[in-house]
Protein backbone atom coordinates (compact mmCIF):
# COMPACT_ATOMS: atom_id res chain seq x y z
CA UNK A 1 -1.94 225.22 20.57
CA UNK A 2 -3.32 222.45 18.43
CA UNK A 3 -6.09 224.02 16.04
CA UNK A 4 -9.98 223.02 16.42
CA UNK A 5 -10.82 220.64 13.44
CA UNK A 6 -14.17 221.55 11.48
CA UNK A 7 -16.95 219.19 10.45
CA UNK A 8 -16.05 218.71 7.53
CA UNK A 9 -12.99 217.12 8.55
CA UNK A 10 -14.60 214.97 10.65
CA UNK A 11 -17.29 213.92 8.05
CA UNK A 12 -14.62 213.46 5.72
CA UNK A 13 -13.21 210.67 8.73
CA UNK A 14 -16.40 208.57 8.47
CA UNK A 15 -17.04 208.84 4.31
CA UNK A 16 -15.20 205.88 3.56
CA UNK A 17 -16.37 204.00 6.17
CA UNK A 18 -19.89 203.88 5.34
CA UNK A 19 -19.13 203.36 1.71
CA UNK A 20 -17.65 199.52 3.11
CA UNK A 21 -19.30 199.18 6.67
CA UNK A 22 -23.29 199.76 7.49
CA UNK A 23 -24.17 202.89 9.04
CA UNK A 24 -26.72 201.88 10.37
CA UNK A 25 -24.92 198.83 12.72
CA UNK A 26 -22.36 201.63 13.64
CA UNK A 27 -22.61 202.45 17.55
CA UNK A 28 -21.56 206.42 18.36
CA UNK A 29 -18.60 204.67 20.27
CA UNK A 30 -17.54 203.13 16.49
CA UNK A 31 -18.33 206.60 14.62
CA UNK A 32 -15.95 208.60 17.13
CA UNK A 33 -13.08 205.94 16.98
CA UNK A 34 -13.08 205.90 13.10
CA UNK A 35 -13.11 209.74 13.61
CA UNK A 36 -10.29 209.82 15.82
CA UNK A 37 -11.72 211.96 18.67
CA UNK A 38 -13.55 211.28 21.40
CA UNK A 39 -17.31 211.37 22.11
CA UNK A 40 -17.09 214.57 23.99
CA UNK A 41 -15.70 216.49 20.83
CA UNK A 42 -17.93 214.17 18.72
CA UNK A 43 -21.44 215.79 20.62
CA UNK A 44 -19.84 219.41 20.06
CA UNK A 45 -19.38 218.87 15.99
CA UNK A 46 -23.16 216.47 15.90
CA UNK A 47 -26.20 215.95 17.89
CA UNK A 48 -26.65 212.58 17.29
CA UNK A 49 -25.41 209.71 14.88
CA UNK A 50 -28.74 210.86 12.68
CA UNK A 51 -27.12 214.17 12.72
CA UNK A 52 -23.95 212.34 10.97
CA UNK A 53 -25.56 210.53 8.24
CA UNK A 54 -27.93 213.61 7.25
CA UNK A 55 -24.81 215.80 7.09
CA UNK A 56 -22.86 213.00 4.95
CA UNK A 57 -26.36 212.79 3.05
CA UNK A 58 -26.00 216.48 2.75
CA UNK A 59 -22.52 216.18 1.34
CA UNK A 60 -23.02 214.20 -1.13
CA UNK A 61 -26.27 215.64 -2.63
CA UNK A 62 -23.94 219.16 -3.06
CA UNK A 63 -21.39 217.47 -4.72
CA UNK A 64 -23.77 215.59 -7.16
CA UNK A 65 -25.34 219.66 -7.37
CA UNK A 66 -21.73 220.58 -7.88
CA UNK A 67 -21.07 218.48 -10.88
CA UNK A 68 -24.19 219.93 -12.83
CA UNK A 69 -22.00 223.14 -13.16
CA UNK A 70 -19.45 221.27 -15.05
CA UNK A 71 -21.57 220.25 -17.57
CA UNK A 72 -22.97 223.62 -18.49
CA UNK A 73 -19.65 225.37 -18.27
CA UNK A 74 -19.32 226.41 -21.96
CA UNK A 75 -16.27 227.65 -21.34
CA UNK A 76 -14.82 224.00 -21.14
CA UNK A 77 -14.52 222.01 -24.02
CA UNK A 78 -17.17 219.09 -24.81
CA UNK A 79 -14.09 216.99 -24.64
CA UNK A 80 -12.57 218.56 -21.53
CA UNK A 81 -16.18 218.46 -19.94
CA UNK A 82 -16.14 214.58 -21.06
CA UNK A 83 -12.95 213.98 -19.14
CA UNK A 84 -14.55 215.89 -15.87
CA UNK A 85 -18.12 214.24 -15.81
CA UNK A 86 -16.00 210.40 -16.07
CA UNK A 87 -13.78 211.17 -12.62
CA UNK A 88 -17.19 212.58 -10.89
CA UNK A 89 -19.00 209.43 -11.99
CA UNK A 90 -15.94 207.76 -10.50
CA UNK A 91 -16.30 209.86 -7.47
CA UNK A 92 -19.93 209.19 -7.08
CA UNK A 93 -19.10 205.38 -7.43
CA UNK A 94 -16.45 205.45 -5.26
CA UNK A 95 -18.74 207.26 -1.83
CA UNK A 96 -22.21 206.28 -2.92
CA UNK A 97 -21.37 202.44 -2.73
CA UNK A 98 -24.45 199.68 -3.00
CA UNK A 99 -23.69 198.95 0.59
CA UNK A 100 -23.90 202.47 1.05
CA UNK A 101 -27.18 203.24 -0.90
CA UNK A 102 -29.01 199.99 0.61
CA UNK A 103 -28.28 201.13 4.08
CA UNK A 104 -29.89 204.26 3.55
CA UNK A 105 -33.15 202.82 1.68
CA UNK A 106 -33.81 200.86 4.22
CA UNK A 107 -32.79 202.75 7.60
CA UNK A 108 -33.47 206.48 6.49
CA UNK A 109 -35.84 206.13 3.40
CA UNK A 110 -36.08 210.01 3.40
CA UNK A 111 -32.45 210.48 2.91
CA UNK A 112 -32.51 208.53 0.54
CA UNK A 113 -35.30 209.69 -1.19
CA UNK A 114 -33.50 213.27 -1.52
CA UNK A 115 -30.29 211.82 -2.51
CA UNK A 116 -31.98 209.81 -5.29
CA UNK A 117 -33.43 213.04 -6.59
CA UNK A 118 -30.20 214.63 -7.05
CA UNK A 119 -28.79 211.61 -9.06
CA UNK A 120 -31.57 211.73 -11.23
CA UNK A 121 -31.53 215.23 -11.56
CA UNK A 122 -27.63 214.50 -12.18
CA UNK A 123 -28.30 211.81 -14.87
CA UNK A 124 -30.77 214.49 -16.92
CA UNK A 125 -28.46 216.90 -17.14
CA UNK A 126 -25.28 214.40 -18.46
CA UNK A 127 -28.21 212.87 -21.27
CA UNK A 128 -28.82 216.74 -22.01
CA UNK A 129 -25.22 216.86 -22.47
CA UNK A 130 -24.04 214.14 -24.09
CA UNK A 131 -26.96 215.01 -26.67
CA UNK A 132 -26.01 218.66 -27.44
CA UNK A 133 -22.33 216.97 -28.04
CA UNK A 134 -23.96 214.91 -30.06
CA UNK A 135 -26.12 217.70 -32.08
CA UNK A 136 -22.60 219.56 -32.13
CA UNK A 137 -20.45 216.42 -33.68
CA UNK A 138 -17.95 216.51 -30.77
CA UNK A 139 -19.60 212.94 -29.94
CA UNK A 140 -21.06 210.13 -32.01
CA UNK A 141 -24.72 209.31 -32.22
CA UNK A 142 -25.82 206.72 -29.84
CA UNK A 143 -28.76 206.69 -26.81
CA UNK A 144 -27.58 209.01 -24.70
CA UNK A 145 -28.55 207.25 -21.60
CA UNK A 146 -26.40 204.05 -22.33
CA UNK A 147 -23.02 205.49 -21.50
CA UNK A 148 -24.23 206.62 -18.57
CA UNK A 149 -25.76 203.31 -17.38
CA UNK A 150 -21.94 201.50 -18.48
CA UNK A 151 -19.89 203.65 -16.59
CA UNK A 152 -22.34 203.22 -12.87
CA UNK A 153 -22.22 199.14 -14.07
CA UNK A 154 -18.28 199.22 -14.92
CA UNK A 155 -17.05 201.45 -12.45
CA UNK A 156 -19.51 200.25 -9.85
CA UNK A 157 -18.09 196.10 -10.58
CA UNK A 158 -14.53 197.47 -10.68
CA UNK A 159 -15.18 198.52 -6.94
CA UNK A 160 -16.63 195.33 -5.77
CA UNK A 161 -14.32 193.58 -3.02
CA UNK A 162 -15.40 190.41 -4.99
CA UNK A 163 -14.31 190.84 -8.08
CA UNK A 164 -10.64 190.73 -8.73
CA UNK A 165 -8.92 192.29 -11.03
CA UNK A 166 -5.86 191.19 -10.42
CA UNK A 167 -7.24 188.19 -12.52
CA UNK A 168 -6.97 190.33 -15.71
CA UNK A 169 -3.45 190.89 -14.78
CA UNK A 170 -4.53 194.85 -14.33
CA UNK A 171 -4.43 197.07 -10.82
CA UNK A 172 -7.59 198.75 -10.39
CA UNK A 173 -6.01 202.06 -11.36
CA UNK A 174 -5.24 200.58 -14.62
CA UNK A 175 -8.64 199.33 -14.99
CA UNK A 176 -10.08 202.21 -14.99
CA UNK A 177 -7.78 204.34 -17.03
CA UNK A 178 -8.46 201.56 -19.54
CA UNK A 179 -12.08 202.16 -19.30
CA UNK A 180 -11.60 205.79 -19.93
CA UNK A 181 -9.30 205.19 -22.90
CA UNK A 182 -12.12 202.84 -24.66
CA UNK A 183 -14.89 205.46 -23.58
CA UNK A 184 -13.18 208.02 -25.02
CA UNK A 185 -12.84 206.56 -28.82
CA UNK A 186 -16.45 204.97 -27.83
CA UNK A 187 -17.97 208.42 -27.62
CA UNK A 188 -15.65 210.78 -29.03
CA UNK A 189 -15.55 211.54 -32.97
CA UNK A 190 -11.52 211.65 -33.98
CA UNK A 191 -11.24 214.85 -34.85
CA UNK A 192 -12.02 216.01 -31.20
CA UNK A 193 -9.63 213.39 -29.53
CA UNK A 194 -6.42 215.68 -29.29
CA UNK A 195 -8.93 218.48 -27.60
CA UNK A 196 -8.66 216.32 -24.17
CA UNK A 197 -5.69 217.25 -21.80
CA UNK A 198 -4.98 213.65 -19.69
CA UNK A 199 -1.64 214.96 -18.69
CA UNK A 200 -2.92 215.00 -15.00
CA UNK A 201 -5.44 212.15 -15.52
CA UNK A 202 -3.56 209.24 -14.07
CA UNK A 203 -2.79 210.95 -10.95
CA UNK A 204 -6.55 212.55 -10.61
CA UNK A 205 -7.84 208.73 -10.42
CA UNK A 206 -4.90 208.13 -8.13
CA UNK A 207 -5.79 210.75 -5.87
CA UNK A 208 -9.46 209.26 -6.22
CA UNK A 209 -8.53 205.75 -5.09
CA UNK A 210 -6.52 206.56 -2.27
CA UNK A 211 -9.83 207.75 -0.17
CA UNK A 212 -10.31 203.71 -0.41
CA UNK A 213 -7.10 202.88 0.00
């Protein structure tokens, strides 16, 4: 007997559809097909389409909670943490998508609202870090807040179904691996470099892109 799916698995269905695709133009009809069930099953997991986007909503504020623990995990390197914080930014990129974030501004404000105040609360806590890093010599002295406004512009143009990269004779994956090469002698002092374990790196952002695939 096949085994009931749970919400999450069904949330995780529509995620990268509203990252390319209004939710707001999205008929139940559209939500249930990209879910792969039928209406029926999609009433016993949500009790309307609002119930869907607060849930994703929901999702996404955790995560963006989530990463905060990273951050003040002392048991992690500054450089490890560095690594970690760049493929969450890329995560963050990747779901909350303009598209994405416009959609919600102007169709549920509140949402919004709420999911603004966890990126900001985000964004304090990476400046706190980067600036204890910097107080510790692990990273060089610069405005804290400017690294994290390049990587939401980079990342955020490298996602853009206008912009091809293919023009720069790089894949996207290699873009960003790139990126996170030059970030990483950007911000980190020399000394600290050989601290960072990218073994598993490549296939992390691999993993990463195939949710857009």
């Amino acid at each position: 007997m096949r085994k009931p799916m749970s919400t999450n698995h069904y949330l995780n269905k529509i995620k990268p559809i509203v990252r390319k695709a209004k939710f707001s133009q999205l008929r139940i009809d559209d939500i249930a097909k990209y879910m792969d069930i039928s209406k029926v099953t999609l009433y016993k997991h949500f009790s309307s389409k609002d119930d869907i986007i607060e849930k994703v909503v929901e999702y996404e504020i955790q995560y963006l909670q989530q990463a905060d623990l990273v951050v003040n995990d002392d048991s992690l390197s500054y450089a490890d943490r560095f690594q970690k914080t760049f493929l969450q930014s890329l995560l963050c990129v990747v779901y909350l998508s303009d598209l994405f974030l416009q959609d919600l501004k102007e169709f549920y404000p509140t949402l919004y609202d709420k999911l603004a105040m966890a990126q900001q609360n985000r964004n304090k806590n990476l400046q706190a870090f980067f600036e204890n890093g910097m107080d510790r010599k692990v990273f060089n002295r610069m405005n804290p807040v400017l690294p994290l406004i390049q990587d939401d512009a980079t990342l955020r143009r490298f996602m853009e179904p206008t912009f091809s990269i293919q023009w720069y004779d790089l894949t996207l994956k290699q873009a960003i691996i790139e990126y996170y090469k030059m970030k990483k002698y950007q911000m980190i002092r020399p000394e600290h470099l050989d601290a960072i374990d990218d073994s598993n790196f490549e296939s992390q952002v691999a993993e990463i892109l195939l949710t857009i695939s």
